[in-house]
Structure formats: C-alpha cells, structure tokens
C-alpha atoms as a PDB file:
ATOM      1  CA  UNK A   1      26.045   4.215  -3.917  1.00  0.00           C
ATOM      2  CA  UNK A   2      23.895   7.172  -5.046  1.00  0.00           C
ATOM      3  CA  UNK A   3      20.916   7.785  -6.368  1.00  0.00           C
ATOM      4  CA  UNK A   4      20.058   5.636  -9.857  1.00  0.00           C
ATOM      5  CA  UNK A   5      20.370   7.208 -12.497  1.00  0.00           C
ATOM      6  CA  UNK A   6      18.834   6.057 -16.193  1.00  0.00           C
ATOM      7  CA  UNK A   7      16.595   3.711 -15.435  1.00  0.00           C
ATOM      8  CA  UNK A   8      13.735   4.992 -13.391  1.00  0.00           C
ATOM      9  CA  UNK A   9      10.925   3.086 -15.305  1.00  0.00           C
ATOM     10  CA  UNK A  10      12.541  -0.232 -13.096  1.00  0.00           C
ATOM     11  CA  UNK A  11       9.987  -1.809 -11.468  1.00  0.00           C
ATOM     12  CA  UNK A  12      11.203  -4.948  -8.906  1.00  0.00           C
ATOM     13  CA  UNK A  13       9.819  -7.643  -7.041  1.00  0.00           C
ATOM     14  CA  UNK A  14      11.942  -9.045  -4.759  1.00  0.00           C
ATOM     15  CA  UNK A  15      11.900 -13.344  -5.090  1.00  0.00           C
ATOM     16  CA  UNK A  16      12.716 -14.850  -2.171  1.00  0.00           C
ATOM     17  CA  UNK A  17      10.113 -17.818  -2.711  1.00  0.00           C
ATOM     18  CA  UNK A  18       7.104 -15.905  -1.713  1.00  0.00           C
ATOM     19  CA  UNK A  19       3.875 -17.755  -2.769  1.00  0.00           C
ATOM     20  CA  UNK A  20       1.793 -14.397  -3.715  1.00  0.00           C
ATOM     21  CA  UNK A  21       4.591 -13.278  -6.153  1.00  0.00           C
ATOM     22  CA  UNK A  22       2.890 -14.028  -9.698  1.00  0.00           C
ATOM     23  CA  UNK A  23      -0.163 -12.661  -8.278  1.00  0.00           C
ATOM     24  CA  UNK A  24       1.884  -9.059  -7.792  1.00  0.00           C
ATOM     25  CA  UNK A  25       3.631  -9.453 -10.876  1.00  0.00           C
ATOM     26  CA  UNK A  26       0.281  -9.977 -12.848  1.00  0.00           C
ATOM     27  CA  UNK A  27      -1.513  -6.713 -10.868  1.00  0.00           C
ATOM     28  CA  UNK A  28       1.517  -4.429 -11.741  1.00  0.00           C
ATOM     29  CA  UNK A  29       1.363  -5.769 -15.387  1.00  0.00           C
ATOM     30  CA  UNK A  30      -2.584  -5.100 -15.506  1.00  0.00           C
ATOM     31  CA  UNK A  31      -1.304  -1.484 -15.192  1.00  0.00           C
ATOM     32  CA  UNK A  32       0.933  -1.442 -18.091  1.00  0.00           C
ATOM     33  CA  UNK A  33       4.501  -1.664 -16.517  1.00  0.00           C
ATOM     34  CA  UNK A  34       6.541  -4.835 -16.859  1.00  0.00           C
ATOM     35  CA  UNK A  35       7.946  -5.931 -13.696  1.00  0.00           C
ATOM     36  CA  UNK A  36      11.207  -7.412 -13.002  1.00  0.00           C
ATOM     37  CA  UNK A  37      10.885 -10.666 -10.824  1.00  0.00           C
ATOM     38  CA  UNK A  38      14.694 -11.256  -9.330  1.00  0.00           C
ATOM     39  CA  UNK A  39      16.714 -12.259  -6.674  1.00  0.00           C
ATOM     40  CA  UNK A  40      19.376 -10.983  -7.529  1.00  0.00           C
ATOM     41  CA  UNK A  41      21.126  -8.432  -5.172  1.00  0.00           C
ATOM     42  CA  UNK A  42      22.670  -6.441  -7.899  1.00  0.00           C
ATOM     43  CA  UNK A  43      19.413  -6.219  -9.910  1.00  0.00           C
ATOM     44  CA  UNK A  44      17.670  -4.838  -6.428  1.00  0.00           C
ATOM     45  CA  UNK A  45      19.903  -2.784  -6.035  1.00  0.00           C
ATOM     46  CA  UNK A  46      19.959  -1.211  -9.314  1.00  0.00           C
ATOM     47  CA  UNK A  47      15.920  -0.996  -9.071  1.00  0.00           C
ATOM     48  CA  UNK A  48      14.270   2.277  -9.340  1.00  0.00           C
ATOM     49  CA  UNK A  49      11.344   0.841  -7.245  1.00  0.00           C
ATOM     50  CA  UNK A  50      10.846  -2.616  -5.291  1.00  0.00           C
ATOM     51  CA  UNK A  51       8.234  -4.181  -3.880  1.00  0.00           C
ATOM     52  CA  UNK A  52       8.527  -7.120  -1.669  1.00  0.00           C
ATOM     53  CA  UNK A  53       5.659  -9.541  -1.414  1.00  0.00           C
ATOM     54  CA  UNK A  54       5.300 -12.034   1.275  1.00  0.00           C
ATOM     55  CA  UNK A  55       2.995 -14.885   2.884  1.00  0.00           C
ATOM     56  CA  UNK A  56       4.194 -17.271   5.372  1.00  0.00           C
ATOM     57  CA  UNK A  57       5.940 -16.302   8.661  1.00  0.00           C
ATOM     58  CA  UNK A  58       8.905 -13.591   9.220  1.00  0.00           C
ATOM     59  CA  UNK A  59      10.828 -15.586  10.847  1.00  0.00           C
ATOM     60  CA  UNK A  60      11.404 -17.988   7.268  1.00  0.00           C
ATOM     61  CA  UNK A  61      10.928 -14.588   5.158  1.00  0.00           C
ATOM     62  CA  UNK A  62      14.425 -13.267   6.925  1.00  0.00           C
ATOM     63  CA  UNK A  63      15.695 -16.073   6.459  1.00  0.00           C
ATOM     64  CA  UNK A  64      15.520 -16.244   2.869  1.00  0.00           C
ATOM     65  CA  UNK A  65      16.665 -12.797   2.493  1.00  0.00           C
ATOM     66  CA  UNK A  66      19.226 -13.439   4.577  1.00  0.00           C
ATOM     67  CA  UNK A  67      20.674 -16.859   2.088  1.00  0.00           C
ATOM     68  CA  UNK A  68      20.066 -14.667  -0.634  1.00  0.00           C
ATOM     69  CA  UNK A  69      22.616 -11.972  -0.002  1.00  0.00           C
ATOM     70  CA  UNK A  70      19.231  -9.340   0.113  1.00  0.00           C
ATOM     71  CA  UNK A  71      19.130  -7.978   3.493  1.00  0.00           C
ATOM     72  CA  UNK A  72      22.017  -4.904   2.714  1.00  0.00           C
ATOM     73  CA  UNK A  73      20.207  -4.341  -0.502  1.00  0.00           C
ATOM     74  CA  UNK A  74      16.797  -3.644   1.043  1.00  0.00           C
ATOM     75  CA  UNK A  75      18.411  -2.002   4.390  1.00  0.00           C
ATOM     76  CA  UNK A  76      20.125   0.358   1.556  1.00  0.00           C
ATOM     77  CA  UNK A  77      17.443   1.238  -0.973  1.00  0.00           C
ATOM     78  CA  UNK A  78      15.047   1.962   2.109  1.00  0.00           C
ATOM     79  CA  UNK A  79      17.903   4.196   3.900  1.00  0.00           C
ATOM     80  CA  UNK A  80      18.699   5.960   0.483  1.00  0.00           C
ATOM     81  CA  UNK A  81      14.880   6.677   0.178  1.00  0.00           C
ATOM     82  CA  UNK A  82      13.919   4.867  -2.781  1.00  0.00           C
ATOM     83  CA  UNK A  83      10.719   3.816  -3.307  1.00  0.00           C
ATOM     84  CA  UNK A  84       9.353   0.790  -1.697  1.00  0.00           C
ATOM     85  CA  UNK A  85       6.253  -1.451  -0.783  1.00  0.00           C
ATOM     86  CA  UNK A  86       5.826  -4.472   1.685  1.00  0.00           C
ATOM     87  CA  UNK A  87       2.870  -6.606   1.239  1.00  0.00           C
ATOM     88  CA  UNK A  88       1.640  -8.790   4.820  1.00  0.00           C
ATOM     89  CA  UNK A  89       5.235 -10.565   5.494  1.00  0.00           C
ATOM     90  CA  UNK A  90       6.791  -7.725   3.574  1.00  0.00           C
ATOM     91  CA  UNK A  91       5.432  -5.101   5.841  1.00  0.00           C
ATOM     92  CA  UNK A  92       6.196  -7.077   8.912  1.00  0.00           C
ATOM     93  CA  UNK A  93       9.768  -8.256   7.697  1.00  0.00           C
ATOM     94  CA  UNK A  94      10.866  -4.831   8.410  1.00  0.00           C
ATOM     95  CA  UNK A  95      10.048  -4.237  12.252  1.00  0.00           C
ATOM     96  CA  UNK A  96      12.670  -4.915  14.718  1.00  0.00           C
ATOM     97  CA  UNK A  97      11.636  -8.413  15.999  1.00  0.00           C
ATOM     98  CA  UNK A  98       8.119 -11.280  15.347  1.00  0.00           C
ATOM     99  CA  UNK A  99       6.928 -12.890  18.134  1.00  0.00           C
ATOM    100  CA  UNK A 100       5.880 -15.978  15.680  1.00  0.00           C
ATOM    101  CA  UNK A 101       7.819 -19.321  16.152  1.00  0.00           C
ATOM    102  CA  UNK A 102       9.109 -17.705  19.461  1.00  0.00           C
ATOM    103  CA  UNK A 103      11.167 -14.577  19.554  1.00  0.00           C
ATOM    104  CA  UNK A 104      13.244 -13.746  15.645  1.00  0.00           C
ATOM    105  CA  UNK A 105      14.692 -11.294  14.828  1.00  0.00           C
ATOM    106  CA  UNK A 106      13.480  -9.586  11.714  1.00  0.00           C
ATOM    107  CA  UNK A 107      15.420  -6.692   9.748  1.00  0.00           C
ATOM    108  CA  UNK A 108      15.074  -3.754  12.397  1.00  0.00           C
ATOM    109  CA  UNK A 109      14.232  -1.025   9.648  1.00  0.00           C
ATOM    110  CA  UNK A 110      11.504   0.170  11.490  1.00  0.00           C
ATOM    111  CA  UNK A 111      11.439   0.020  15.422  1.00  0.00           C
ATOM    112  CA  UNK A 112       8.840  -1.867  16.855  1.00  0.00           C
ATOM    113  CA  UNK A 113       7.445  -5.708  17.145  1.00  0.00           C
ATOM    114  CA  UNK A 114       5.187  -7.721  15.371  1.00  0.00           C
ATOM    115  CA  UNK A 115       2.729 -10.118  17.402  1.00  0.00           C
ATOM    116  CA  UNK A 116       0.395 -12.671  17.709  1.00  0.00           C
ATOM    117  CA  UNK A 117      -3.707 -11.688  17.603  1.00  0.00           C
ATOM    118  CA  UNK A 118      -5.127 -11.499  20.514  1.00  0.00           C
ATOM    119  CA  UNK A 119      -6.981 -14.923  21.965  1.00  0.00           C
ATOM    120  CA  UNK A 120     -10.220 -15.344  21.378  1.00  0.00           C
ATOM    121  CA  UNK A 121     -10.359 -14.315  17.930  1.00  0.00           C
ATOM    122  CA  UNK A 122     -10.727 -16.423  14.576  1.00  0.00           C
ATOM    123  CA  UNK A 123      -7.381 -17.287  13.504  1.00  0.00           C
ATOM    124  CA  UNK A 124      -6.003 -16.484  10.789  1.00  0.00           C
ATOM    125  CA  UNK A 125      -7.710 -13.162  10.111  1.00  0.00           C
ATOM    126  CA  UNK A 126      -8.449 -14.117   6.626  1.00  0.00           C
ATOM    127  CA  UNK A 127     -11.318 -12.045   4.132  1.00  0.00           C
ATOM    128  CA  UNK A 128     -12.438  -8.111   3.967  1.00  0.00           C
ATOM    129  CA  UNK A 129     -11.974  -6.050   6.625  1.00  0.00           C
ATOM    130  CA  UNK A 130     -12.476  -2.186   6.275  1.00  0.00           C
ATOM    131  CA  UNK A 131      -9.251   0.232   6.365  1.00  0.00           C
ATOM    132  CA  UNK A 132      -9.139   3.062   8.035  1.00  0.00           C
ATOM    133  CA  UNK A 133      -7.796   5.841   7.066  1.00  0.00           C
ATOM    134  CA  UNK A 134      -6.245   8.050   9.984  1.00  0.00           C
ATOM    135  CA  UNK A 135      -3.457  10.383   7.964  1.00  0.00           C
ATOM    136  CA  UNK A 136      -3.859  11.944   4.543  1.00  0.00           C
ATOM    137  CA  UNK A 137      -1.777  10.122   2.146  1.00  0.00           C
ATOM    138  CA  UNK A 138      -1.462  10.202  -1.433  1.00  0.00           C
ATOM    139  CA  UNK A 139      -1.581   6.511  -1.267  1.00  0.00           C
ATOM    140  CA  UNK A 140      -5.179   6.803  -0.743  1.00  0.00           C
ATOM    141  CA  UNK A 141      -6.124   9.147  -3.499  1.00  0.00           C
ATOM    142  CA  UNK A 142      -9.467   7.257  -5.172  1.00  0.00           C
ATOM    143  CA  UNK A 143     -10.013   5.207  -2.392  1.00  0.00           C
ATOM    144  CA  UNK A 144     -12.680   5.940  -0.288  1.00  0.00           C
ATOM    145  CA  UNK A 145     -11.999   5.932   3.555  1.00  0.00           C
ATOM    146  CA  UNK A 146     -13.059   2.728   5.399  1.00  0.00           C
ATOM    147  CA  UNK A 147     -12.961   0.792   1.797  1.00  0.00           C
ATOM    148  CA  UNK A 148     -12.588  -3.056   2.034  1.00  0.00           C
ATOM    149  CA  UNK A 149      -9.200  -5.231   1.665  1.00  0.00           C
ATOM    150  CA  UNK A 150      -8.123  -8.854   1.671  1.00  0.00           C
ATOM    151  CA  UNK A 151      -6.328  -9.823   4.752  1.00  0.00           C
ATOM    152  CA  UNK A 152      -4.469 -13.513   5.474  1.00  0.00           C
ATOM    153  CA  UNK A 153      -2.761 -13.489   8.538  1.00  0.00           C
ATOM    154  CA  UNK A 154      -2.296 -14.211  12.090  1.00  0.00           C
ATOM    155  CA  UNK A 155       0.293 -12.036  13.236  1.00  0.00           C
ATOM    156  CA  UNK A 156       0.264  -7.785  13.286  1.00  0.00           C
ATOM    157  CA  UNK A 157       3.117  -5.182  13.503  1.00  0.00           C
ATOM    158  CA  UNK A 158       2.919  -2.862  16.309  1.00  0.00           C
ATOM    159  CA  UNK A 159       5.951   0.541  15.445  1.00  0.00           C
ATOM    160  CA  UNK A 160       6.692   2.265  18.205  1.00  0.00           C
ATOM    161  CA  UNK A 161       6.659   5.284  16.439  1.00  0.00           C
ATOM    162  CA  UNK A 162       2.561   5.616  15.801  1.00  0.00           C
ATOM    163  CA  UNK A 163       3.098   8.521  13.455  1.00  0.00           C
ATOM    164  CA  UNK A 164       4.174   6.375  10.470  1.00  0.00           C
ATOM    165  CA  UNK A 165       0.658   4.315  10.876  1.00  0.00           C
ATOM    166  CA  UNK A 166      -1.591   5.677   7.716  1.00  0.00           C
ATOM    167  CA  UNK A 167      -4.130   3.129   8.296  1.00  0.00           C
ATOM    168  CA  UNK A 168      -5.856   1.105  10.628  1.00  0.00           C
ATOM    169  CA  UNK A 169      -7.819  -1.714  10.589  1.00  0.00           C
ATOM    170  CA  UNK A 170      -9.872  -3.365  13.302  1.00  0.00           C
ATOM    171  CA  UNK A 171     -10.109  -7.171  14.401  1.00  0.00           C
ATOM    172  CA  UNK A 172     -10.201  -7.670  18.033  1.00  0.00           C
ATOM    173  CA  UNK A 173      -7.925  -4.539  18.539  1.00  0.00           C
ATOM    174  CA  UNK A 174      -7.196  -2.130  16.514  1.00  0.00           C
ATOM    175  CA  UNK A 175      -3.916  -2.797  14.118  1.00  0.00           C
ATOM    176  CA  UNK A 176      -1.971  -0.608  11.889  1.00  0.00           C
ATOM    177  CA  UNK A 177      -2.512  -1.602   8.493  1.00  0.00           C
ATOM    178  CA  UNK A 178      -0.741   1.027   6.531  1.00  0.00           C
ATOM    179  CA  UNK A 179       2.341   2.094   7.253  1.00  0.00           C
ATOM    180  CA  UNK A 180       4.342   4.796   5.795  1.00  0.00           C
ATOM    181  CA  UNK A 181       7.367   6.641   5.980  1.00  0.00           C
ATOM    182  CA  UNK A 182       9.488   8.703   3.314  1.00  0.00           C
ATOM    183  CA  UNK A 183       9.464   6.879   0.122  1.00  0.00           C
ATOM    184  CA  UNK A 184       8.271   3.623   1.886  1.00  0.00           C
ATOM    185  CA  UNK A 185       4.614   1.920   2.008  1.00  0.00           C
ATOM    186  CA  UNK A 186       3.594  -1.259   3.279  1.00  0.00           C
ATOM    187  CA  UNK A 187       0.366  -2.764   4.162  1.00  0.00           C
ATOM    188  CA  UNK A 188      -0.628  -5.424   6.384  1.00  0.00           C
ATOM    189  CA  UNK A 189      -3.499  -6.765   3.458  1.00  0.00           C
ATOM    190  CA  UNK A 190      -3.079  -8.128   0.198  1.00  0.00           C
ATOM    191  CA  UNK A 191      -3.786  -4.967  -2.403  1.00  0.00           C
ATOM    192  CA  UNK A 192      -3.191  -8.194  -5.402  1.00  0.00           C
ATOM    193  CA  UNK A 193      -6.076  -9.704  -3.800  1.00  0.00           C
ATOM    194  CA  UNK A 194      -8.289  -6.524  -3.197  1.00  0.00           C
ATOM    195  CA  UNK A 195      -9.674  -5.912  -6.524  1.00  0.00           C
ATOM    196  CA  UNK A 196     -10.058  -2.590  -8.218  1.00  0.00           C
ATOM    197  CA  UNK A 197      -9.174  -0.876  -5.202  1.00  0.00           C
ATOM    198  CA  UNK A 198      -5.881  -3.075  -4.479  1.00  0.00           C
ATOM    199  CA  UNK A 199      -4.659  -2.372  -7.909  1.00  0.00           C
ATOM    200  CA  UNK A 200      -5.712   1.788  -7.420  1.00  0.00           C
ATOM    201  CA  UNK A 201      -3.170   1.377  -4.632  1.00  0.00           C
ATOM    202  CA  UNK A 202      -0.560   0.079  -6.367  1.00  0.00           C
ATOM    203  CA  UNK A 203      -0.987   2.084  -9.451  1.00  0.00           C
ATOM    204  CA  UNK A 204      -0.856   4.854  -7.228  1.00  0.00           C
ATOM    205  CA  UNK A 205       2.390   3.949  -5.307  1.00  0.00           C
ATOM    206  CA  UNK A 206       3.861   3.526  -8.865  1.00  0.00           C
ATOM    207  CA  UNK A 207       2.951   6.724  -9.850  1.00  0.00           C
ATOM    208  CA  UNK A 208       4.138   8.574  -6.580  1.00  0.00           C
ATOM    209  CA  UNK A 209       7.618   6.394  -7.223  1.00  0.00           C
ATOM    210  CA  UNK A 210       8.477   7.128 -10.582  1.00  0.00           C
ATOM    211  CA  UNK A 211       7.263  10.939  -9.678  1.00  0.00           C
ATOM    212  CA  UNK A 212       9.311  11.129  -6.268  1.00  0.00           C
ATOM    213  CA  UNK A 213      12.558  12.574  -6.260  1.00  0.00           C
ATOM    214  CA  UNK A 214      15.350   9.864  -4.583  1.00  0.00           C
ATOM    215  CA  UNK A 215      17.316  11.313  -2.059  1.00  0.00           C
ATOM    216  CA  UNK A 216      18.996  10.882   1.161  1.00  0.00           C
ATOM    217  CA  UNK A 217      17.130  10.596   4.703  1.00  0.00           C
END
C-alpha cells in the first residue's frame, strides 16, 4: 500500500476502549478539525494521521489491538512514515516488551522496554511535572522549555536507542517523556489534560502532519 492519496485532512483516533479517548477527540476538535473515532482497520489504514490514546496497562492495550485486527495497521502506517502520536499507553504500546503484570510483549516498533518506577517513590506518578526539553523539535515550537504536563502512570519506557528521546522528565530518575522519530511522536503525559500547552502540542503535531510529506523509511 502506498502513500494516501485524497484525503490528507483525515484525522484518526484509534478505539480500542481507551478511557481518555473523548477527552482527545474533544482537544483535537477545540482546534477546528473533526476527528474520526474508529476501530476499524480499514479506516486506520486509510488515515492520513492517527493518534492512539491510552490509559491502563500495555499488556491489556496489545491485547485489544491485537482482537481488533489493528496491530498490522499501526506496524504499517508507522513503517510507511505517516504521521502518528501515542499518548502514556500509546507511547509505551510501541516498545519491544512492559515489565507490568510480569513480562508482555508489546508491539516491538521501537526497541527497548518499558518498566516499573523505581521503589520508593509515590505511585502512580500522577499531576505536573516539568518536561525537559533535550533536542530541538518542532513539536515544541511555543512551548517554553521545562513547561508543566499532566502525568498518570506507574510504568516508563526506556528505547535503547537514546537519540529518539526529545524530552525528559524527572521523578526519581530521569525518564524519557518525548519520544520521536520520523513522522512519529509520543509522549509519556497526557497533552488532553495539560491545558493550553497540551493542546499547542497537538495543534502543532497536526500541523507538522498535514504539512509532512509521507514517504518510505
């Protein structure tokens, strides 16, 4: 399958039961687009960008993915370079393996492992914490470095490739929190939940995606 041609204003959010999904689908619509909510294979794959929200744990995020028939849809877009975003569980959905519930595997699109915060600390790490920002990323344009997002969870994602780490957050140790590579973002916190400055995010993946030009990796 090529690139998509004809309908590049297609916004998706992936439905797999996530519990933050109205909450994305109301920030993208506070910035005049008009989201498709699916979970339908076909429509992901047709989409011209996707985000995939999560909450929960991986392990039941894969899962669902996995009864839905969306795993080769996402593995494709994300291999094809089309735009994407992973919120919390979407970010770490898409590292190699979670340590939560024991060891699961997760979909492997980036290598590395997502584990538990370290002992001693609240958990979750819920509330504003400061991000970091330790490349130069158009991600970040109007958001001033060390600004304040929401995080919820208890679990981090550790690539072993520390050049696609745009962000970092500390809580204990010090966590990536933005992650990018090619045409795909994710981010450990919750930009739905971060205000202004989560929906400057989004508005300005959206304008990077419907501005980038989809081709192979």
């Amino acid at each position: 399958m090529g690139p998509v041609r004809g309908n590049d204003m297609k916004i998706t959010i992936i439905d797999y039961g996530s519990g933050n999904l109205r909450s994305v689908a109301n920030a993208i619509n506070k910035l005049g687009y008009q989201p498709e909510v699916t979970s339908s294979p076909d429509e992901v794959l047709s989409a011209r960008v996707v985000i995939l929200p999560g909450v929960g744990a991986a392990a039941d995020t894969v899962a669902s993915l996995k009864k839905l028939g969306l795993v080769n849809p996402i593995r494709h877009l994300i291999a094809e370079g089309r735009p994407f975003f992973g919120v919390c569980i979407g970010l770490q959905v898409l590292f190699t393996a979670t340590e939560e519930g024991g060891r699961h595997e997760c979909l492997d699109i980036i290598p590395g492992r997502v584990r538990r915060l370290p002992q001693g600390l609240k958990i979750p790490h819920m509330g504003w914490n400061q991000v970091k920002q330790t490349k130069s990323h158009p991600i970040f344009d109007g958001i001033a470095n060390e600004a304040n997002f929401y995080f919820v969870h208890s679990y981090y994602a550790e690539p072993e490739d520390k050049s696609f780490v745009i962000g970092e957050t500390e809580y204990g140790i010090s966590m990536a929190s933005v992650i990018a590579r090619g045409n795909l973002i994710a981010t450990q916190f919750h930009p739905e939940k971060s205000g202004e400055l989560g929906l400057k995010m989004y508005d300005n993946f959206i304008k990077i995606a419907l501005g980038a030009e989809v081709t192979g990796r």
